[in-house]
C-alpha atoms as a PDB file:
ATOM      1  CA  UNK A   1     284.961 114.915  78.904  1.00  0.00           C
ATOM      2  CA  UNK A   2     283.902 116.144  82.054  1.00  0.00           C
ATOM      3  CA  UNK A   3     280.604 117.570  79.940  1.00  0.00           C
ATOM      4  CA  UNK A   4     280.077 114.126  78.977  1.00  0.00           C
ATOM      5  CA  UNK A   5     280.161 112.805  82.377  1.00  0.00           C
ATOM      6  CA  UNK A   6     277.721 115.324  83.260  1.00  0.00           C
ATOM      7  CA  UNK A   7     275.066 114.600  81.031  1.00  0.00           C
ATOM      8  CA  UNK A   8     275.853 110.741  81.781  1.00  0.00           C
ATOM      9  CA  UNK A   9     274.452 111.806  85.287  1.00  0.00           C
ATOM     10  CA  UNK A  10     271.863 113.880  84.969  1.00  0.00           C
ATOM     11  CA  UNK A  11     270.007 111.189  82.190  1.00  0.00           C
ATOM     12  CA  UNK A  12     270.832 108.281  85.276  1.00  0.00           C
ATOM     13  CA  UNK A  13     268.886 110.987  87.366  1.00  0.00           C
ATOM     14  CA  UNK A  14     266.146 111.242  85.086  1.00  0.00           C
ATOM     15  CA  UNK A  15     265.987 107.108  84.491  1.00  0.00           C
ATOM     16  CA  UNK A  16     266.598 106.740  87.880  1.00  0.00           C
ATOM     17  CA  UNK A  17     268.757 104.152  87.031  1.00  0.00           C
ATOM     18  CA  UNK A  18     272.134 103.321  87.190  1.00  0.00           C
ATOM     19  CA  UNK A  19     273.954 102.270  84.054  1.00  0.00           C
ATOM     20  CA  UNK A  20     275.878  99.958  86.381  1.00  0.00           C
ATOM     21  CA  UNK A  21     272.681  97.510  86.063  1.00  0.00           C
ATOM     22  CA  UNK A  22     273.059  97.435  82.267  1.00  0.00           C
ATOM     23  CA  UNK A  23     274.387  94.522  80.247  1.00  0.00           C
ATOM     24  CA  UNK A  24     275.788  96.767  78.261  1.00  0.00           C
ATOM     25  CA  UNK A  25     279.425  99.241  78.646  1.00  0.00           C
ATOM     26  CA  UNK A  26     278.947 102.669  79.848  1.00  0.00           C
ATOM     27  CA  UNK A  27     280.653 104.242  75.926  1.00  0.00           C
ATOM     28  CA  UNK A  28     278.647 102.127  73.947  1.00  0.00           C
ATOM     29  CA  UNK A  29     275.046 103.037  75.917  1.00  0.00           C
ATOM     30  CA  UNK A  30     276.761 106.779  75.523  1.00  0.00           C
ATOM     31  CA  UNK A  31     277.365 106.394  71.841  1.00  0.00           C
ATOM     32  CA  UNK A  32     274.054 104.823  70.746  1.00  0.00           C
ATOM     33  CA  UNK A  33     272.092 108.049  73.081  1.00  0.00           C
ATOM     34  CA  UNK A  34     274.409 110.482  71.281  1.00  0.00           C
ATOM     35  CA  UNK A  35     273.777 109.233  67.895  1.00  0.00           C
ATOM     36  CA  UNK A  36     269.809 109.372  68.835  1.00  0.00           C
ATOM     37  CA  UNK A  37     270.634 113.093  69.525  1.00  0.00           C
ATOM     38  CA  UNK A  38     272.266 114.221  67.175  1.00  0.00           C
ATOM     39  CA  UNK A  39     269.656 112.546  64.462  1.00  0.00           C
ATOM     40  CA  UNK A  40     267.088 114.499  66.441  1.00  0.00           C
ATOM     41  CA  UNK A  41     268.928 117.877  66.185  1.00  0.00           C
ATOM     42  CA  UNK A  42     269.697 117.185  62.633  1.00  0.00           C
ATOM     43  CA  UNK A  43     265.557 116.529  61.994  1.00  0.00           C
ATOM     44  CA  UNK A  44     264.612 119.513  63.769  1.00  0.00           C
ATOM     45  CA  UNK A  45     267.434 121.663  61.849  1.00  0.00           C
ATOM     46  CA  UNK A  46     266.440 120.845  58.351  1.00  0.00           C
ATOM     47  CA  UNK A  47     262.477 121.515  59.106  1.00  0.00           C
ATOM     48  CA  UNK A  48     263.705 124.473  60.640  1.00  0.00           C
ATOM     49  CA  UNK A  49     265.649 125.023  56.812  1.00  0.00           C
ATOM     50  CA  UNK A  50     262.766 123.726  55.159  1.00  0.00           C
ATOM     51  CA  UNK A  51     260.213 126.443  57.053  1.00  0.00           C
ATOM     52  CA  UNK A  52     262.518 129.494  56.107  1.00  0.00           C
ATOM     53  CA  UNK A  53     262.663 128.712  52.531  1.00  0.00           C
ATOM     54  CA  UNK A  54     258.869 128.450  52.602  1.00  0.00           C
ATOM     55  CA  UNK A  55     258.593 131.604  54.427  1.00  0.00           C
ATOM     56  CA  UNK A  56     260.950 133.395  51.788  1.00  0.00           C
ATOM     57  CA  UNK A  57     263.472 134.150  54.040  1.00  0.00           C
ATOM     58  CA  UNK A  58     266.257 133.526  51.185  1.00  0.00           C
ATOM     59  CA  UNK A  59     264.737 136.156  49.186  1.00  0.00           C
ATOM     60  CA  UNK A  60     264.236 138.709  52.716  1.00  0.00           C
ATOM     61  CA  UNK A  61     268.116 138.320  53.282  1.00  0.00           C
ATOM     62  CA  UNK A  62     269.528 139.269  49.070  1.00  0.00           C
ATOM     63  CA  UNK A  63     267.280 142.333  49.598  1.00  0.00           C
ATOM     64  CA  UNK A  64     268.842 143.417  53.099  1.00  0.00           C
ATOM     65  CA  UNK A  65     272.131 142.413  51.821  1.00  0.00           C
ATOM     66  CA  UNK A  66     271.503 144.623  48.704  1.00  0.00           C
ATOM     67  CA  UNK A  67     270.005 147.779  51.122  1.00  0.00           C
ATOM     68  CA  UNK A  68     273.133 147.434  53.713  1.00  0.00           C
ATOM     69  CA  UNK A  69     275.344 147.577  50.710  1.00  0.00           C
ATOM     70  CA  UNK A  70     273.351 150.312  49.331  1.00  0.00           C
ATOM     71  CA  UNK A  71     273.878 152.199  52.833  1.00  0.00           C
ATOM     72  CA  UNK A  72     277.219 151.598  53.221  1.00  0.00           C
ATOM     73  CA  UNK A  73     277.720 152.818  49.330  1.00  0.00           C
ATOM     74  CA  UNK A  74     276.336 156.255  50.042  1.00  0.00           C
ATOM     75  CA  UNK A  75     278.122 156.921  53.113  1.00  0.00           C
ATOM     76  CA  UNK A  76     281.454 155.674  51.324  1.00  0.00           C
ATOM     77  CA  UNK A  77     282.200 152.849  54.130  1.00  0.00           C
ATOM     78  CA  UNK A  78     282.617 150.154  51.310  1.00  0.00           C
ATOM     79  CA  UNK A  79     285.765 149.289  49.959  1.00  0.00           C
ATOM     80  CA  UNK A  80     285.605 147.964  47.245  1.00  0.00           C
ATOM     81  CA  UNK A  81     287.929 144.008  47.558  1.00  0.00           C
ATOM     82  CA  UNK A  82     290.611 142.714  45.438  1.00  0.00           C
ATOM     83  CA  UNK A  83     289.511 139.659  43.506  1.00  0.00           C
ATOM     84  CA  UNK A  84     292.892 137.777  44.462  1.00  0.00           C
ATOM     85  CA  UNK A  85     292.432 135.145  46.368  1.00  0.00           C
ATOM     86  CA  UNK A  86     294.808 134.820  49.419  1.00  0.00           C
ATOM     87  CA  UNK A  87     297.012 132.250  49.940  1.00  0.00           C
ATOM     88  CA  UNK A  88     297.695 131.353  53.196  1.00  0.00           C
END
């Protein structure tokens, strides 16, 4: 909460305006900015996706996956895992 209060300052800082002017409540102005956010993170993160898959990182992590495994293998660190699932 206090986070939120925060950030409520430092964007009146940046507006230079104070949401006390607003016709509008304080969690409702919050919520609308929030959900603007988070669609914007949410944008950047599946270019982001989109640009890895292009630049074959999918295919870059199986093979380091497969040479750790192979490492580990040789020096006898794996153990091999039961195929039960557990059951908490």
């Amino acid at each position: 909460m206090q986070n939120d209060v925060n950030l409520i300052h430092e964007i009146e800082a940046i507006l230079e305006n104070s949401w006390k002017h607003l016709n509008v409540k304080r969690m409702r102005c919050f919520l609308i900015l929030q959900s603007y956010f988070n669609m914007q993170v949410y944008k950047a993160k599946c270019v982001a996706m989109m640009k890895m898959m292009d630049d074959g990182f999918d295919e870059k992590a199986k093979e380091r996956k497969k040479q750790n495994l192979k490492i580990l293998a040789e020096k006898g660190s794996l153990k091999k895992r039961s195929k039960k699932r557990k059951i908490c």
